[in-house]
PDB file of N, CA and C in Angstrom:
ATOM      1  N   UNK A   1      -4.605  20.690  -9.470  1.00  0.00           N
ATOM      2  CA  UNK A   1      -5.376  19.568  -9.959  1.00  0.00           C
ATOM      3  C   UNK A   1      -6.374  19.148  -8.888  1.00  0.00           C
ATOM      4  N   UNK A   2      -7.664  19.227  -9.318  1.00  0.00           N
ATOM      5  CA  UNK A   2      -8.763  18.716  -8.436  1.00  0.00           C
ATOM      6  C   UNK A   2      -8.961  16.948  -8.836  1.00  0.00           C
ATOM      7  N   UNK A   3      -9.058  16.512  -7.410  1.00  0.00           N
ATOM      8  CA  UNK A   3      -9.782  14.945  -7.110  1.00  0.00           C
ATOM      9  C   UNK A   3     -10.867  15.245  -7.280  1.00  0.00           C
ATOM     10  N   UNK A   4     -11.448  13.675  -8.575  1.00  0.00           N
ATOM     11  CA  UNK A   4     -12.638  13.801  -8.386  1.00  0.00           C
ATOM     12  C   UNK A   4     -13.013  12.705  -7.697  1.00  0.00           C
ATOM     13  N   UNK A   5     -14.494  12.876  -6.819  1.00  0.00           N
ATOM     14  CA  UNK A   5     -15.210  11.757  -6.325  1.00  0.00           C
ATOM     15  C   UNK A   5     -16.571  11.511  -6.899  1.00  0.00           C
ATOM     16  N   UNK A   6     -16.733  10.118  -6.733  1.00  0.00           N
ATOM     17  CA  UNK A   6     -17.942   9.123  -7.596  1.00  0.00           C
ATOM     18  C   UNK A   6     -18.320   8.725  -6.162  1.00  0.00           C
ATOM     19  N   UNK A   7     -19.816   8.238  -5.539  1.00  0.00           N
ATOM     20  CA  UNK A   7     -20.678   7.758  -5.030  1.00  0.00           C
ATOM     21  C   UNK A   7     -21.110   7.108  -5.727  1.00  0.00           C
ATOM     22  N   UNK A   8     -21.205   5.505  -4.820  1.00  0.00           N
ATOM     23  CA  UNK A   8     -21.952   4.392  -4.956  1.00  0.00           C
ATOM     24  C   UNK A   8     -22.770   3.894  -3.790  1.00  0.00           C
ATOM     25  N   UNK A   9     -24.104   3.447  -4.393  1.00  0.00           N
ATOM     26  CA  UNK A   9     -24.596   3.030  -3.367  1.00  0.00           C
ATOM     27  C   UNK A   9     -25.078   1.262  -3.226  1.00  0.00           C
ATOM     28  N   UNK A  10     -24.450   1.008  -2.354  1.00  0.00           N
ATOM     29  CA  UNK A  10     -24.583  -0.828  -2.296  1.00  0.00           C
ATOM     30  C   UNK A  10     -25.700  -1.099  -1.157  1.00  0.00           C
ATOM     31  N   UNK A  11     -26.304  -2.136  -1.826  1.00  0.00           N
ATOM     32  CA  UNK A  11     -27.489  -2.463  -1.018  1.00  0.00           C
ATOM     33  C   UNK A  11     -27.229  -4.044  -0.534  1.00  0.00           C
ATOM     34  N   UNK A  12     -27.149  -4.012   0.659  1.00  0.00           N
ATOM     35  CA  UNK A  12     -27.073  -5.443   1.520  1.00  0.00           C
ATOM     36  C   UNK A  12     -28.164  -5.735   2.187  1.00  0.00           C
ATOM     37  N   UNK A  13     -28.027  -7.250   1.342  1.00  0.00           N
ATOM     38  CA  UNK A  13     -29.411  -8.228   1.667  1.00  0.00           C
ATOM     39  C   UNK A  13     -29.430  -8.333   3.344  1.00  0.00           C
ATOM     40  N   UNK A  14     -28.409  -8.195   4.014  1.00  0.00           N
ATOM     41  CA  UNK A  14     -28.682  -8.034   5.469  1.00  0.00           C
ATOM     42  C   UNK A  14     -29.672  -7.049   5.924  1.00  0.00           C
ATOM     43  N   UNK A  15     -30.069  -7.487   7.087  1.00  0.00           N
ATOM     44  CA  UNK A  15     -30.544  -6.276   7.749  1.00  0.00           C
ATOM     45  C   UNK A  15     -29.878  -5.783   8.567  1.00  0.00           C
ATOM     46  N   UNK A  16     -28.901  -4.346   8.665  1.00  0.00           N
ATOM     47  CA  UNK A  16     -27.787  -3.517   9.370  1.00  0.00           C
ATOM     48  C   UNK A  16     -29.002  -2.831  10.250  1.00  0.00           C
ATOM     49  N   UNK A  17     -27.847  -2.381  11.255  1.00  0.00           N
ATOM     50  CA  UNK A  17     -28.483  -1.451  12.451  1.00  0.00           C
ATOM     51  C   UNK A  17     -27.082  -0.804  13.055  1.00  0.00           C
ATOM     52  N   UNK A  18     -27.369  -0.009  13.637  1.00  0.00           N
ATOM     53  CA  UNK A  18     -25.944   0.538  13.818  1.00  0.00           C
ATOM     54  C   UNK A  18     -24.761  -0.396  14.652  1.00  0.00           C
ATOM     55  N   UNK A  19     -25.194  -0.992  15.080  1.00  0.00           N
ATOM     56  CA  UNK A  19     -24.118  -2.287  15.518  1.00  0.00           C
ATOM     57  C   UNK A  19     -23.970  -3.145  14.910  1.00  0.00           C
ATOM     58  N   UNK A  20     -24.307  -3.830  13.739  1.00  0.00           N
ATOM     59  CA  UNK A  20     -23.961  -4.630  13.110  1.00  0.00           C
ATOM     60  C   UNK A  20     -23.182  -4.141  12.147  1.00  0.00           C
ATOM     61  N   UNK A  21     -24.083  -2.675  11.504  1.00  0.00           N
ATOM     62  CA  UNK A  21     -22.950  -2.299  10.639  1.00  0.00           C
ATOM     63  C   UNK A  21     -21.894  -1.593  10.383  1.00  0.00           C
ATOM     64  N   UNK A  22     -21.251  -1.390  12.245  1.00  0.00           N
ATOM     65  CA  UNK A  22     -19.670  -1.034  12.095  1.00  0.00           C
ATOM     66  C   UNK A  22     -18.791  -1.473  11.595  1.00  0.00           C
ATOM     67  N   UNK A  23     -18.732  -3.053  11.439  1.00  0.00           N
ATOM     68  CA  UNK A  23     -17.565  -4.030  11.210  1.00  0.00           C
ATOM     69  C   UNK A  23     -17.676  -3.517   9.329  1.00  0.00           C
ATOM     70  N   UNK A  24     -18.551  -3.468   8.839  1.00  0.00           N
ATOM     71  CA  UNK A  24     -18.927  -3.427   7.830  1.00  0.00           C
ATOM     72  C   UNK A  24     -18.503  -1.729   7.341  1.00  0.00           C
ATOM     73  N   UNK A  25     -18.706  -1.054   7.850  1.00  0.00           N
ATOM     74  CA  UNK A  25     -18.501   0.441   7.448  1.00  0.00           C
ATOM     75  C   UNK A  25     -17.161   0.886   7.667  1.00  0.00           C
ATOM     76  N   UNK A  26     -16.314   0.152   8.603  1.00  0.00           N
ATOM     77  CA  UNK A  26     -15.020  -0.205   9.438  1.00  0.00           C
ATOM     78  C   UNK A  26     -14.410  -0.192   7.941  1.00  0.00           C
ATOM     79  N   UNK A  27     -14.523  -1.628   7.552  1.00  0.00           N
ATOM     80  CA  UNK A  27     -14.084  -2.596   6.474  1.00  0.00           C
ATOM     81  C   UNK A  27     -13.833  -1.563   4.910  1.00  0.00           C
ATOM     82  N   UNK A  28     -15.064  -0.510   4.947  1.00  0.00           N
ATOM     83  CA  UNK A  28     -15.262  -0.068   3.864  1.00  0.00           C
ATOM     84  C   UNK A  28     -14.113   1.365   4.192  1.00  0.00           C
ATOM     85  N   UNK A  29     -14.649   1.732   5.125  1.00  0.00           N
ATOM     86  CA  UNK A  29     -13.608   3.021   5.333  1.00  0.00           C
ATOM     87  C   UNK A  29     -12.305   3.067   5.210  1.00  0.00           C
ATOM     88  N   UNK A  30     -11.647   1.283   5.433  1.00  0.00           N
ATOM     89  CA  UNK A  30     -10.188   1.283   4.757  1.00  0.00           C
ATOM     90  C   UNK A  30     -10.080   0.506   3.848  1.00  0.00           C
ATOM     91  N   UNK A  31     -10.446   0.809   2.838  1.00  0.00           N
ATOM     92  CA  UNK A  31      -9.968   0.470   1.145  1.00  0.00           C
ATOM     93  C   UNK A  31      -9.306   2.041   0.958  1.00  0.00           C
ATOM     94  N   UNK A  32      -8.232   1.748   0.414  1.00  0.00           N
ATOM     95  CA  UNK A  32      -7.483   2.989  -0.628  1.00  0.00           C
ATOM     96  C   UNK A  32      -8.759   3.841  -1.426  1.00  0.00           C
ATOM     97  N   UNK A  33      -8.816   4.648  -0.896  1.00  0.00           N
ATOM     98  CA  UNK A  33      -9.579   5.911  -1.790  1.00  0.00           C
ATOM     99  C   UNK A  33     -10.983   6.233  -1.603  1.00  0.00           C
ATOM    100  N   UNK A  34     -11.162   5.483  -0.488  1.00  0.00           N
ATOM    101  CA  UNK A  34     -12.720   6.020   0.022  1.00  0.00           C
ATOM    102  C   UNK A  34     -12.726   7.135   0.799  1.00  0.00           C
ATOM    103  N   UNK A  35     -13.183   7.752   0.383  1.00  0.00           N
ATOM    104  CA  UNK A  35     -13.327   9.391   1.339  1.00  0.00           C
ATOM    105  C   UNK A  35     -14.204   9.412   2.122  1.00  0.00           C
ATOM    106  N   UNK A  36     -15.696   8.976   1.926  1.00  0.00           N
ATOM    107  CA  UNK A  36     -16.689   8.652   3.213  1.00  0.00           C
ATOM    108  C   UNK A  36     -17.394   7.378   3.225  1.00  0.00           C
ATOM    109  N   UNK A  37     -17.718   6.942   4.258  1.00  0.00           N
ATOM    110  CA  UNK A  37     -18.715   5.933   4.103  1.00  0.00           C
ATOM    111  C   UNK A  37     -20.215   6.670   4.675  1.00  0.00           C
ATOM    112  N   UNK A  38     -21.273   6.084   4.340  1.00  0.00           N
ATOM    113  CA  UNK A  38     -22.615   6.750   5.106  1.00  0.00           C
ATOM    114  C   UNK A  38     -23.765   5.663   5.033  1.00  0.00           C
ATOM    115  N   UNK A  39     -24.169   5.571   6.397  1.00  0.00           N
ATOM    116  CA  UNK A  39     -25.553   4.659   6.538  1.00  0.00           C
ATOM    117  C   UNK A  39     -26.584   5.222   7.902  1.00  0.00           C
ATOM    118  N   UNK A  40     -27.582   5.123   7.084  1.00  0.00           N
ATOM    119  CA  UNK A  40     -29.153   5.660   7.701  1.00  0.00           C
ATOM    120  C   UNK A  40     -29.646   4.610   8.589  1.00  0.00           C
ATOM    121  N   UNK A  41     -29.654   3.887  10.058  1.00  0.00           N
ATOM    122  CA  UNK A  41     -30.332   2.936  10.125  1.00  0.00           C
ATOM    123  C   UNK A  41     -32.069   2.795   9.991  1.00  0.00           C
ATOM    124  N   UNK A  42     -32.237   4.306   9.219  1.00  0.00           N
ATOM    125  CA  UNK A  42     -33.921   4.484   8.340  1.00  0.00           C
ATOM    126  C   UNK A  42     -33.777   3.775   7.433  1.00  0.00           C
ATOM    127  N   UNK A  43     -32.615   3.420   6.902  1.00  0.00           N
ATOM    128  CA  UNK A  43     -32.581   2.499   5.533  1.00  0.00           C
ATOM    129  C   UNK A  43     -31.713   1.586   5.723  1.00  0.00           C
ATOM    130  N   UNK A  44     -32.331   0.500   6.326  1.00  0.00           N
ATOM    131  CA  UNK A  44     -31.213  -0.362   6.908  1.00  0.00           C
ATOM    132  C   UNK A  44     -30.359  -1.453   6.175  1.00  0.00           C
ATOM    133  N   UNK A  45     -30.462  -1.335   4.707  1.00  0.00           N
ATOM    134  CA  UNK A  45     -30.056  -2.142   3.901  1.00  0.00           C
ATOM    135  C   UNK A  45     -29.118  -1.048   2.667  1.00  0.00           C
ATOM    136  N   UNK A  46     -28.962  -0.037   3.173  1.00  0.00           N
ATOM    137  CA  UNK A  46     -28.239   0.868   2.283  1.00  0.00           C
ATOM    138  C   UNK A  46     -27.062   1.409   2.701  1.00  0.00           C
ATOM    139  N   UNK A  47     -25.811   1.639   1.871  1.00  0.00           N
ATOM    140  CA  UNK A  47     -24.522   2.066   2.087  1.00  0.00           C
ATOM    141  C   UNK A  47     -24.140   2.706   1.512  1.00  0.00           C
ATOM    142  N   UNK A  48     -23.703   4.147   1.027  1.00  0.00           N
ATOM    143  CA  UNK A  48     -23.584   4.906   0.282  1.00  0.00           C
ATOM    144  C   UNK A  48     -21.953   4.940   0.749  1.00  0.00           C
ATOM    145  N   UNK A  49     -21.281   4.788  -0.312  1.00  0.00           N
ATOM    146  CA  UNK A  49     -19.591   5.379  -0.445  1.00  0.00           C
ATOM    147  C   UNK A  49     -19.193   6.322  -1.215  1.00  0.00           C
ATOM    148  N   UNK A  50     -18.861   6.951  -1.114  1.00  0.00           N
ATOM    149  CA  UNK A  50     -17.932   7.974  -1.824  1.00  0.00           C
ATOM    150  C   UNK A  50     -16.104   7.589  -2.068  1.00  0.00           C
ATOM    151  N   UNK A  51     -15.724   7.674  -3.101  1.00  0.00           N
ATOM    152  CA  UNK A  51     -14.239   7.386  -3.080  1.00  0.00           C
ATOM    153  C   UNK A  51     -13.970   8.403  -4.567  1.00  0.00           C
ATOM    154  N   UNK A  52     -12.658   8.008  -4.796  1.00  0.00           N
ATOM    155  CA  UNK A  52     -12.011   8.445  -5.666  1.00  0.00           C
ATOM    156  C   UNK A  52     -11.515   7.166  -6.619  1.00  0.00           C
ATOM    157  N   UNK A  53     -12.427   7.079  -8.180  1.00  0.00           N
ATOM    158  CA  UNK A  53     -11.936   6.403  -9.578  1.00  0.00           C
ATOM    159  C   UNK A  53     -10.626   6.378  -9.905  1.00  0.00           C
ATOM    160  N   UNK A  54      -9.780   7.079  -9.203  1.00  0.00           N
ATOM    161  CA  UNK A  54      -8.468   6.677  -9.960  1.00  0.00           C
ATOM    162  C   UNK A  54      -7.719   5.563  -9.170  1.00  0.00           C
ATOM    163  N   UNK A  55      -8.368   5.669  -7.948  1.00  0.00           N
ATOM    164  CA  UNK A  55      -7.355   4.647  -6.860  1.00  0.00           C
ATOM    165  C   UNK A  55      -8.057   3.244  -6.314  1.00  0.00           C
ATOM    166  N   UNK A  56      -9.716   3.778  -6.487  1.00  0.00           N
ATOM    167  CA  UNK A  56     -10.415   2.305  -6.715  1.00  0.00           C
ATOM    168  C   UNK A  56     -11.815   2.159  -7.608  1.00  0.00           C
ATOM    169  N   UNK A  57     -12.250   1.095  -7.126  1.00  0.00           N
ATOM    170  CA  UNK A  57     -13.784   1.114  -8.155  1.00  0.00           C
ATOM    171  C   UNK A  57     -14.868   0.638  -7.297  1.00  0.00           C
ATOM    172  N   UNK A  58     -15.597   0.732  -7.564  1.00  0.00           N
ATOM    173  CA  UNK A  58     -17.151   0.276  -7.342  1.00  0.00           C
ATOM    174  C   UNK A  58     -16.672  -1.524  -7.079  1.00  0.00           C
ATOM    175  N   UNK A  59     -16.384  -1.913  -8.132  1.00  0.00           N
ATOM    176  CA  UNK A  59     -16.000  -3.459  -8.038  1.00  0.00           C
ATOM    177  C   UNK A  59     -15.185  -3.857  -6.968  1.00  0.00           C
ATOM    178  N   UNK A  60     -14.251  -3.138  -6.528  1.00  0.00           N
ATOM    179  CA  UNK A  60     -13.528  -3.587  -5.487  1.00  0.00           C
ATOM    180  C   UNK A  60     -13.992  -3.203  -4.084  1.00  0.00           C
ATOM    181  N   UNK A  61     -15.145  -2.308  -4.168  1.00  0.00           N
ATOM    182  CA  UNK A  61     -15.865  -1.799  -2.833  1.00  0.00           C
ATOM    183  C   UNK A  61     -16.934  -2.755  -2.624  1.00  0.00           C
ATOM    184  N   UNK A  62     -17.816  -3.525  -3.519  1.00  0.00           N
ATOM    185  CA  UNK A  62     -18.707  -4.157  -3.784  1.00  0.00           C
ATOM    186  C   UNK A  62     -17.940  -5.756  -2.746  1.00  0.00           C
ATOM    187  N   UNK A  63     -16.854  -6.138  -3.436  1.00  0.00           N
ATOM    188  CA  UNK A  63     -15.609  -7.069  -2.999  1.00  0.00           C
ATOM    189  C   UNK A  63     -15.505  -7.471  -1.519  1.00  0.00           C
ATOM    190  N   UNK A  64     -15.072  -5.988  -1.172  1.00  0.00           N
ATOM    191  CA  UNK A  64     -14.767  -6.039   0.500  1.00  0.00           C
ATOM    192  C   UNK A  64     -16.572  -6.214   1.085  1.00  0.00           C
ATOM    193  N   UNK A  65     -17.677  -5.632   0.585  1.00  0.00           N
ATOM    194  CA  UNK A  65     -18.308  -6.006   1.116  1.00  0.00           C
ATOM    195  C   UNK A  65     -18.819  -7.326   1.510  1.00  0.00           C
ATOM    196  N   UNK A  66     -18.611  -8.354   0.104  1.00  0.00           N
ATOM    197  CA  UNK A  66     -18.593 -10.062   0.080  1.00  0.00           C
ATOM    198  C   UNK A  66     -18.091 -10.351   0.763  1.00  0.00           C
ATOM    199  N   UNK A  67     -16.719  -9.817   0.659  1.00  0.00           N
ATOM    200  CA  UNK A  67     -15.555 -11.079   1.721  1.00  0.00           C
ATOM    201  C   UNK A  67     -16.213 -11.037   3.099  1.00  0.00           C
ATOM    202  N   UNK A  68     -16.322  -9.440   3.047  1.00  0.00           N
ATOM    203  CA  UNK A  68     -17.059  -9.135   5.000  1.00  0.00           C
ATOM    204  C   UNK A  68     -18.028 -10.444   5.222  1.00  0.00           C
ATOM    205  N   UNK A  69     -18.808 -11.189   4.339  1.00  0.00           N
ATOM    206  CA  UNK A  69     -19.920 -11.936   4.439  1.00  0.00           C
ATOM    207  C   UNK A  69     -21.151 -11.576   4.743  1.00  0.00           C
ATOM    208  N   UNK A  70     -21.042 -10.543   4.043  1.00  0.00           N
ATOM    209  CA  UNK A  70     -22.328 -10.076   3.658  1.00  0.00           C
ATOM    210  C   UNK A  70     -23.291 -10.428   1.754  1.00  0.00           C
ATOM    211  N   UNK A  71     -24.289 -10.701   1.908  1.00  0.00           N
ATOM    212  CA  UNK A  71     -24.712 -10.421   0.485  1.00  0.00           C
ATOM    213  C   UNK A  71     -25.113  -9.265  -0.148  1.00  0.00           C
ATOM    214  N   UNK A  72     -24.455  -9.038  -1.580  1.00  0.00           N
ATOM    215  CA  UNK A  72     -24.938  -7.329  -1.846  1.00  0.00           C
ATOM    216  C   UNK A  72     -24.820  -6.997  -3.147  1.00  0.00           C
ATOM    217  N   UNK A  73     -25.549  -5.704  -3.320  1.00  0.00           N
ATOM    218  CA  UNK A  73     -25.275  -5.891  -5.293  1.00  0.00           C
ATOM    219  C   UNK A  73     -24.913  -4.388  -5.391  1.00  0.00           C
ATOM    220  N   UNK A  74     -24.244  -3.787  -5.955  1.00  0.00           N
ATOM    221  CA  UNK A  74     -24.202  -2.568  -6.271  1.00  0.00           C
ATOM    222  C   UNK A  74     -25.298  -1.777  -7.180  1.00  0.00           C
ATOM    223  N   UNK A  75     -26.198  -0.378  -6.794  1.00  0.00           N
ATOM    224  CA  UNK A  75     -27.072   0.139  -7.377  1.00  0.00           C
ATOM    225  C   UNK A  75     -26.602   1.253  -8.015  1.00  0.00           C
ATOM    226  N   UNK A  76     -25.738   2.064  -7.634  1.00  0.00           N
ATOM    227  CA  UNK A  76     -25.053   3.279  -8.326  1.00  0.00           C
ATOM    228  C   UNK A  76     -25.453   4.092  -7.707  1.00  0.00           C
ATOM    229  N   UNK A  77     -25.177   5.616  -8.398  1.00  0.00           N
ATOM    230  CA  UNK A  77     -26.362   6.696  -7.788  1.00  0.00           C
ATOM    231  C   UNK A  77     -25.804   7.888  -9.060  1.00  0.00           C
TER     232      UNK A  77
END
């Protein structure tokens, strides 16, 4: 049986740079079922995740990014 993975990409009204957005990529890398996190500081308002639909969602990745205190909306991909 193959895992499948879904990519999302969340866009935060912050402006990230690679030090700001460890705590933040930190945060994302341990939720249950994220397989990667990825950020460009060429695109300093973008977060691309990868996880696995059966163990979480977009909604609950979107979540941890709020609580972090950040503002952000999910775009998809």
């Amino acid at each position: 049986m193959t895992t499948s993975h879904v990519k999302v990409l969340i866009h935060v009204n912050d402006v990230l740079d690679e030090g700001t957005s460890r705590p933040l990529l930190t945060c994302l890398r341990e939720v249950p079922g994220v397989t990667q996190v990825s950020f460009d500081p060429k695109q300093e308002h973008l977060i691309v995740v990868q996880y696995q639909p059966n163990t979480t969602s977009s909604k609950e990745l979107l979540e941890s990014v709020l609580k972090h205190g950040h503002q952000a909306q999910l775009i998809g991909l």
